[in-house]
Protein backbone atom coordinates (compact mmCIF):
# COMPACT_ATOMS: atom_id res chain seq x y z
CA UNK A 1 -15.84 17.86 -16.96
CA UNK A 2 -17.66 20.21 -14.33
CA UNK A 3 -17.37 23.97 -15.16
CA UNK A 4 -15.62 24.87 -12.02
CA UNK A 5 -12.74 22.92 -12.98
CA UNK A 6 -12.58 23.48 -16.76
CA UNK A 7 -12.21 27.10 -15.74
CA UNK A 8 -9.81 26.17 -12.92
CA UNK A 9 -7.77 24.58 -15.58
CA UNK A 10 -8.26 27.73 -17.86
CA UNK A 11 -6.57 30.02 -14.93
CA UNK A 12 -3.74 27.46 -14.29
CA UNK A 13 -2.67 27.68 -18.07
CA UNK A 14 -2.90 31.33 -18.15
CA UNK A 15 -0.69 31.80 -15.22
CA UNK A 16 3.06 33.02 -15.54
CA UNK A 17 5.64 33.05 -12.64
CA UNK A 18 7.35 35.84 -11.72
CA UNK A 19 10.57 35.41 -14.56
CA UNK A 20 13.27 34.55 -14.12
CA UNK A 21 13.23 32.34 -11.34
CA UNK A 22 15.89 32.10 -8.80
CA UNK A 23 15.88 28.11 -9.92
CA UNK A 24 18.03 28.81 -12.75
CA UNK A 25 20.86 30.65 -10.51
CA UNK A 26 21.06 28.00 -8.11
CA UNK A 27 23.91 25.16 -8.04
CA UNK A 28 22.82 22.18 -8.97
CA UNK A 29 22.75 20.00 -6.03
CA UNK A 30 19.81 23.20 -4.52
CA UNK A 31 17.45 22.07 -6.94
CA UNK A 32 14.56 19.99 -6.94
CA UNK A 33 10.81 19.82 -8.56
CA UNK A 34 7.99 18.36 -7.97
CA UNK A 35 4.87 17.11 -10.35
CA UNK A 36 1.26 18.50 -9.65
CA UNK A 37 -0.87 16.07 -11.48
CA UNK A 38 -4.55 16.84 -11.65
CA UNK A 39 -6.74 14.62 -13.20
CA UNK A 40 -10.49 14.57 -13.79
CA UNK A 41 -12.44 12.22 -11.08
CA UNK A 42 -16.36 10.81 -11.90
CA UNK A 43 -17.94 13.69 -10.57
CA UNK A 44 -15.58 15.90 -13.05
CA UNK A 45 -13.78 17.64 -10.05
CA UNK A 46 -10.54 18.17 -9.76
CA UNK A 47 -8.20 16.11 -7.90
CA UNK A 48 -4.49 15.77 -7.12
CA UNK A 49 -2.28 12.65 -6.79
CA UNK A 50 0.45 12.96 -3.43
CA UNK A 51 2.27 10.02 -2.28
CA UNK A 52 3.36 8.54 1.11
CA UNK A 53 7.18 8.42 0.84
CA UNK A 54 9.06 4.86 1.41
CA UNK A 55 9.87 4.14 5.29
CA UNK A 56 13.33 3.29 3.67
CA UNK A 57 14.05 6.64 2.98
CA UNK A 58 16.69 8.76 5.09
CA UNK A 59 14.85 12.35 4.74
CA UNK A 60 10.88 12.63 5.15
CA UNK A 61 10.61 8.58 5.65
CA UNK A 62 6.58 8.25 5.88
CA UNK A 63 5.65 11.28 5.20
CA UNK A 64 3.42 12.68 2.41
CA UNK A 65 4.79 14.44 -0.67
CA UNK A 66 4.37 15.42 -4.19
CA UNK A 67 6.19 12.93 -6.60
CA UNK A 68 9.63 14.67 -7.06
CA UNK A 69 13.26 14.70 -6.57
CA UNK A 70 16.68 16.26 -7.22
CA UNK A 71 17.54 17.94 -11.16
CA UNK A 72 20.42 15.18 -12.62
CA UNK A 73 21.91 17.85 -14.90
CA UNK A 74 22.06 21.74 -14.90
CA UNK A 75 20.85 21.52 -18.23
CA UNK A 76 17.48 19.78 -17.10
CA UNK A 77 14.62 21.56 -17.13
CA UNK A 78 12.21 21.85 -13.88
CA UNK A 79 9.41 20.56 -15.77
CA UNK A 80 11.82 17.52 -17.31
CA UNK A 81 13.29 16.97 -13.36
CA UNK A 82 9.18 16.47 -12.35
CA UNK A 83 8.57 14.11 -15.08
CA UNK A 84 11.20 12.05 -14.56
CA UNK A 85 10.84 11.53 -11.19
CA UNK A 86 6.96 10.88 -11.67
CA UNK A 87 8.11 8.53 -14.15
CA UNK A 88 10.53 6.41 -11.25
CA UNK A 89 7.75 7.04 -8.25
CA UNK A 90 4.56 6.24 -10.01
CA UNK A 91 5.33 5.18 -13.23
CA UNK A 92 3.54 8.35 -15.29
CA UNK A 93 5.24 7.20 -18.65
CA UNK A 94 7.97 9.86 -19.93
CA UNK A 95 7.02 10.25 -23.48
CA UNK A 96 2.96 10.50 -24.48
CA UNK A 97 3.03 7.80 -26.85
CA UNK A 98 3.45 5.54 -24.34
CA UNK A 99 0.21 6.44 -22.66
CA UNK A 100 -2.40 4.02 -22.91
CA UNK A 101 -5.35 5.17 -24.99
CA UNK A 102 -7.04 7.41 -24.38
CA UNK A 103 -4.19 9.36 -21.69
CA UNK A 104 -2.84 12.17 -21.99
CA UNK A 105 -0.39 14.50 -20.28
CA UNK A 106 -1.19 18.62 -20.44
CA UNK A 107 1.75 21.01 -19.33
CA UNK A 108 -0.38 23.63 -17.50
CA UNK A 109 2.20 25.76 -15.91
CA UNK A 110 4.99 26.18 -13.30
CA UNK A 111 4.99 28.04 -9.60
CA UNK A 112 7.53 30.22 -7.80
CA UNK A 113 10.31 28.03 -6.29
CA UNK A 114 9.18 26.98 -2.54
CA UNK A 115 11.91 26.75 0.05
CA UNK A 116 12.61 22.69 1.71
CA UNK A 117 13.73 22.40 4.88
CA UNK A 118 16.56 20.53 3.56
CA UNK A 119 17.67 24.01 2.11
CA UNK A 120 16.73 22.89 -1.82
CA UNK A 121 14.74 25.63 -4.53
CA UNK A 122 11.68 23.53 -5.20
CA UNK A 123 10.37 24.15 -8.18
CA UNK A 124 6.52 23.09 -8.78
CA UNK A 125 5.18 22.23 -11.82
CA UNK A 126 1.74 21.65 -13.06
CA UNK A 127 0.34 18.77 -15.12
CA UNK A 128 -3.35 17.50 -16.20
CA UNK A 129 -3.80 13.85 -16.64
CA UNK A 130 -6.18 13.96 -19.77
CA UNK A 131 -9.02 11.55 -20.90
CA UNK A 132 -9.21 11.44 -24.42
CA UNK A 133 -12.10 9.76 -24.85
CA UNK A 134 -15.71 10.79 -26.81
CA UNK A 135 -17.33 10.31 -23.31
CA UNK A 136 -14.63 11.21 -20.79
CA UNK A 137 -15.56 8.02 -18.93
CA UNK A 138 -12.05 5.90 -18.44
CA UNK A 139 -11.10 5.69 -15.08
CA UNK A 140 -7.94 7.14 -14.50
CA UNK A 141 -7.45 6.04 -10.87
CA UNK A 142 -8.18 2.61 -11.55
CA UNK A 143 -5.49 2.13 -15.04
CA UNK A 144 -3.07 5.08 -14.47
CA UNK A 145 -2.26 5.11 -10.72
CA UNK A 146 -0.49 3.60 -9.22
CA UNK A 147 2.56 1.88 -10.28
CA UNK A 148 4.90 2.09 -7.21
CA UNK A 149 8.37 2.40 -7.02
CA UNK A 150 8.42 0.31 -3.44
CA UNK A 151 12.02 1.79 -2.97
CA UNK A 152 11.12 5.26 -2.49
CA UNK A 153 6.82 5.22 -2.16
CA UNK A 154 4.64 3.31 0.08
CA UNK A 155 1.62 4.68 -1.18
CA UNK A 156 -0.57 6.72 -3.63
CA UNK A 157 -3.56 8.36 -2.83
CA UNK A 158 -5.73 11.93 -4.16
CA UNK A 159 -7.48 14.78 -2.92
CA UNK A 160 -9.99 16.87 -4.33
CA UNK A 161 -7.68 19.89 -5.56
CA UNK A 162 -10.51 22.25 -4.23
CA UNK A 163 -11.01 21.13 -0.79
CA UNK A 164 -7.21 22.65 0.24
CA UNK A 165 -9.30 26.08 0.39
CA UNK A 166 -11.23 25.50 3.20
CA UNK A 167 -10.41 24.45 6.98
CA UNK A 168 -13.56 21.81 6.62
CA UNK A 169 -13.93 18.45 4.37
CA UNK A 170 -17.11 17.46 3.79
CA UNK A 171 -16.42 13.40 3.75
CA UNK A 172 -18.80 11.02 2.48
CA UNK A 173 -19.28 7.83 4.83
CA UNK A 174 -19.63 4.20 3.37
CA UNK A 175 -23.56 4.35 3.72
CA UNK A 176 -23.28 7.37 1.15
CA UNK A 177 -23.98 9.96 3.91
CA UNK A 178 -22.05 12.96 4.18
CA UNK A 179 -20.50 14.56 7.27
CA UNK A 180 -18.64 17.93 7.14
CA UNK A 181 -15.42 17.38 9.61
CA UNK A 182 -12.49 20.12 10.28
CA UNK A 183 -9.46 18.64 8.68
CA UNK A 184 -7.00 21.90 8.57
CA UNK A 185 -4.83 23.65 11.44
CA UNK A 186 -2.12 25.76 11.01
CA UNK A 187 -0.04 28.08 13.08
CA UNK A 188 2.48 31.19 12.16
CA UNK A 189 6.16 30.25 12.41
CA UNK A 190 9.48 32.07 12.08
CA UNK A 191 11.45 30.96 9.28
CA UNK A 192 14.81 32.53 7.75
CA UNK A 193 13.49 35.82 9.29
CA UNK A 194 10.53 35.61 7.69
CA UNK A 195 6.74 34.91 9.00
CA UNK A 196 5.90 31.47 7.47
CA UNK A 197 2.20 30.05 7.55
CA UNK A 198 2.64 26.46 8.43
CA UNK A 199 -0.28 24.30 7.10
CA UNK A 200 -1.55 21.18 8.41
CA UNK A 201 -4.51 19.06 6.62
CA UNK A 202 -5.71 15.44 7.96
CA UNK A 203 -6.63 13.68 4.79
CA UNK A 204 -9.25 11.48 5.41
CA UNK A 205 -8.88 8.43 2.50
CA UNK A 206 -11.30 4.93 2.42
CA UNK A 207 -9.03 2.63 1.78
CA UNK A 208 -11.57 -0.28 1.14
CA UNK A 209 -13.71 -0.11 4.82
CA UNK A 210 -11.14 1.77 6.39
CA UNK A 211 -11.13 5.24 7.41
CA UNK A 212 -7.53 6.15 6.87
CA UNK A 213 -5.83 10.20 7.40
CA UNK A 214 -2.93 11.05 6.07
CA UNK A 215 -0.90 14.58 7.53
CA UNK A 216 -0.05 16.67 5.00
CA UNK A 217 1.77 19.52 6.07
CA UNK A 218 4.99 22.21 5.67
CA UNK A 219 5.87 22.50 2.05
CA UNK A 220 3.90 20.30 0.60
CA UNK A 221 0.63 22.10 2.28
CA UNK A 222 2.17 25.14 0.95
CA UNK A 223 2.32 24.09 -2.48
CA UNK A 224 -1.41 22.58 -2.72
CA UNK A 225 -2.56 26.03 -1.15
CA UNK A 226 -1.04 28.00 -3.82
CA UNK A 227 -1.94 26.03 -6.42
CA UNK A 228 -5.49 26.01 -5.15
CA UNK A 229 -5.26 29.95 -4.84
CA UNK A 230 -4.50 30.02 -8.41
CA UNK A 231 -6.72 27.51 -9.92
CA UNK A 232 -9.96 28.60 -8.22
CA UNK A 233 -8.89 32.54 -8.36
CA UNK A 234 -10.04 32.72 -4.42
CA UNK A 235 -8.23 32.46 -1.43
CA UNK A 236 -9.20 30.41 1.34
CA UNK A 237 -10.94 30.34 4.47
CA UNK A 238 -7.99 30.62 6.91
CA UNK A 239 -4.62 32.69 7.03
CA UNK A 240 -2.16 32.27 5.09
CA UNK A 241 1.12 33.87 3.15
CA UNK A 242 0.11 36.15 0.40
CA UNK A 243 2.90 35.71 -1.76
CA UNK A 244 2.89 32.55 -3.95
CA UNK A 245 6.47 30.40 -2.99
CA UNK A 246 9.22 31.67 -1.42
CA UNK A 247 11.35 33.31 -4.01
CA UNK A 248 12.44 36.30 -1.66
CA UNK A 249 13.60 34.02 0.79
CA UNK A 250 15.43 31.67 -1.45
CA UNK A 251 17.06 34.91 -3.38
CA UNK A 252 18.26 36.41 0.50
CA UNK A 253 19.54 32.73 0.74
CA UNK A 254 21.24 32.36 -2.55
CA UNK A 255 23.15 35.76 -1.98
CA UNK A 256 23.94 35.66 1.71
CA UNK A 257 26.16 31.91 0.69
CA UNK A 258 23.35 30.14 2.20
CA UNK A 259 22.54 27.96 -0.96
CA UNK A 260 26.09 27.18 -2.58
CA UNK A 261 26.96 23.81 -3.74
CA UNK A 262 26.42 20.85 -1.86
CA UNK A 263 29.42 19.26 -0.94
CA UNK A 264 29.57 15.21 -1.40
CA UNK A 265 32.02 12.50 -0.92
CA UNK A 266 34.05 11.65 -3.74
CA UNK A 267 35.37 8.50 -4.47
CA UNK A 268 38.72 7.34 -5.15
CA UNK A 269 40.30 7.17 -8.49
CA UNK A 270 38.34 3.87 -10.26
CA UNK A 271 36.01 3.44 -7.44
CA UNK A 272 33.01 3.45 -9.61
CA UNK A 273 30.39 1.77 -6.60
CA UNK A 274 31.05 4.74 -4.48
CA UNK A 275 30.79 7.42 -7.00
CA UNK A 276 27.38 6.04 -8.19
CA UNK A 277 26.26 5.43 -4.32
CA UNK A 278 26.33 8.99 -3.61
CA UNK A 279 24.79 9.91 -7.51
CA UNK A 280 21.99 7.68 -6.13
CA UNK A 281 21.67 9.05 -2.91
CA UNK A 282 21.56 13.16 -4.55
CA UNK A 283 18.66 11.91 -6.69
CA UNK A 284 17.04 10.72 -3.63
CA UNK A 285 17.14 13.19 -1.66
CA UNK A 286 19.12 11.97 0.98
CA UNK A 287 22.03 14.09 0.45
């Protein structure tokens, strides 16, 4: 593994959230988590795994994300919430002895919640795909991802972890020739009376001989820019919010009545398909 990342990994395990976390006061139907998996590429540089959610999908159809979803159960942890719905997304097995050899899953850490727009306490957590082996050689991208969940993701594809630092990507063409190309824009918005930064990369992914970008923006932006922040201990080349999640605004939120329990349908006595329609559509997302 290159140095930069070992000690980017180093930082990331040696990080602790503000405690406690306004996660643990919220109702269950306000919380959610999602999975940063970072995983080792041939070069030895960090890189993280986002998906392109299902056009199916009510909230966010199309658009990129971190593999997440909804907690099930109050007494589920954010970390267990992650791994389970990296588990129905991409298929990143639950339990590590159902890896294939020589996989492994780390536990780095967890961030400060981050505020949706769909009013949920989002609740990143960190994760390193390990390779096990003498020579570090397997090839994680090619056995590990992706098994698709066609229901909910369209797509899988990574990003150096690194790269979210800096308002340039320096892209390598077919031909092997490199071309340094802006890829970030972002603007200052207003947000729950607060001064948000809203981030915007272009990902620019070969997908075989084609040239494909994918927008990754709002909180999922957010997230890989804090997460960045901390794992390279540097901030990067453009403005941003200096504070790590959005805590604060979730607390103000929380307290003001602003994040009580969702309400849902309920079904009628012995109606079994509806009540497990709208469990299914909580752990979607969609309500």
């Amino acid at each position: 593994m290159e140095v930069t990342s070992a000690q980017a990994l180093d930082r990331l395990r040696a990080y602790s959230p503000p405690s406690p976390s306004i996660y643990y006061s919220l109702p269950l139907t306000r919380r959610a988590a999602v999975l940063i998996l970072l995983f080792a590429d041939r070069r030895g540089d960090l890189n993280v795994v986002l998906t392109v959610r299902s056009a199916q999908l009510r909230t966010f159809a199309g658009q990129v994300a971190l593999p997440g979803g909804k907690a099930d159960y109050l007494s589920e942890t954010a970390a267990q919430t992650a791994r389970r719905e990296a588990w129905e997304e991409i298929g990143l097995p639950l339990d590590s002895r159902k890896f294939p050899s020589p996989f492994s899953v780390e536990h780095l850490t967890e961030l400060p919640c981050s505020m949706a727009r769909t009013n949920l306490g989002v609740r990143p957590c960190v994760a390193f795909l390990r390779d096990n082996s003498a020579d570090q050689s397997a090839d994680i991208e090619d056995r590990l991802i992706p098994r698709l969940e066609e229901q909910e993701v369209a797509s899988v594809f990574t990003v150096p972890l690194e790269r979210f630092l800096s308002p340039r990507y320096l892209l390598m063409d077919r031909g092997g020739v490199a071309r340094d190309e802006k890829w970030y824009q972002g603007n200052w918005i207003n947000w729950n009376g607060r001064r948000w930064r809203m981030h915007e990369f272009q990902a620019p992914i070969w997908e075989r001989a084609t040239l494909k970008r994918y927008r990754v923006w709002g909180m999922t932006a957010r997230i890989m820019v804090d997460v960045s922040r901390i794992a390279y201990g540097k901030d990067p080349d453009y403005e941003f919010n200096d504070t790590i999640g959005d805590e604060d605004m979730i607390t103000n939120l929380w307290k003001n009545g602003q994040m009580d329990e969702k309400m849902i349908s309920k079904a009628r006595p012995g109606s079994e398909a509806e009540l497990k329609e709208a469990v299914d559509q909580i752990k979607k997302g969609n309500l």
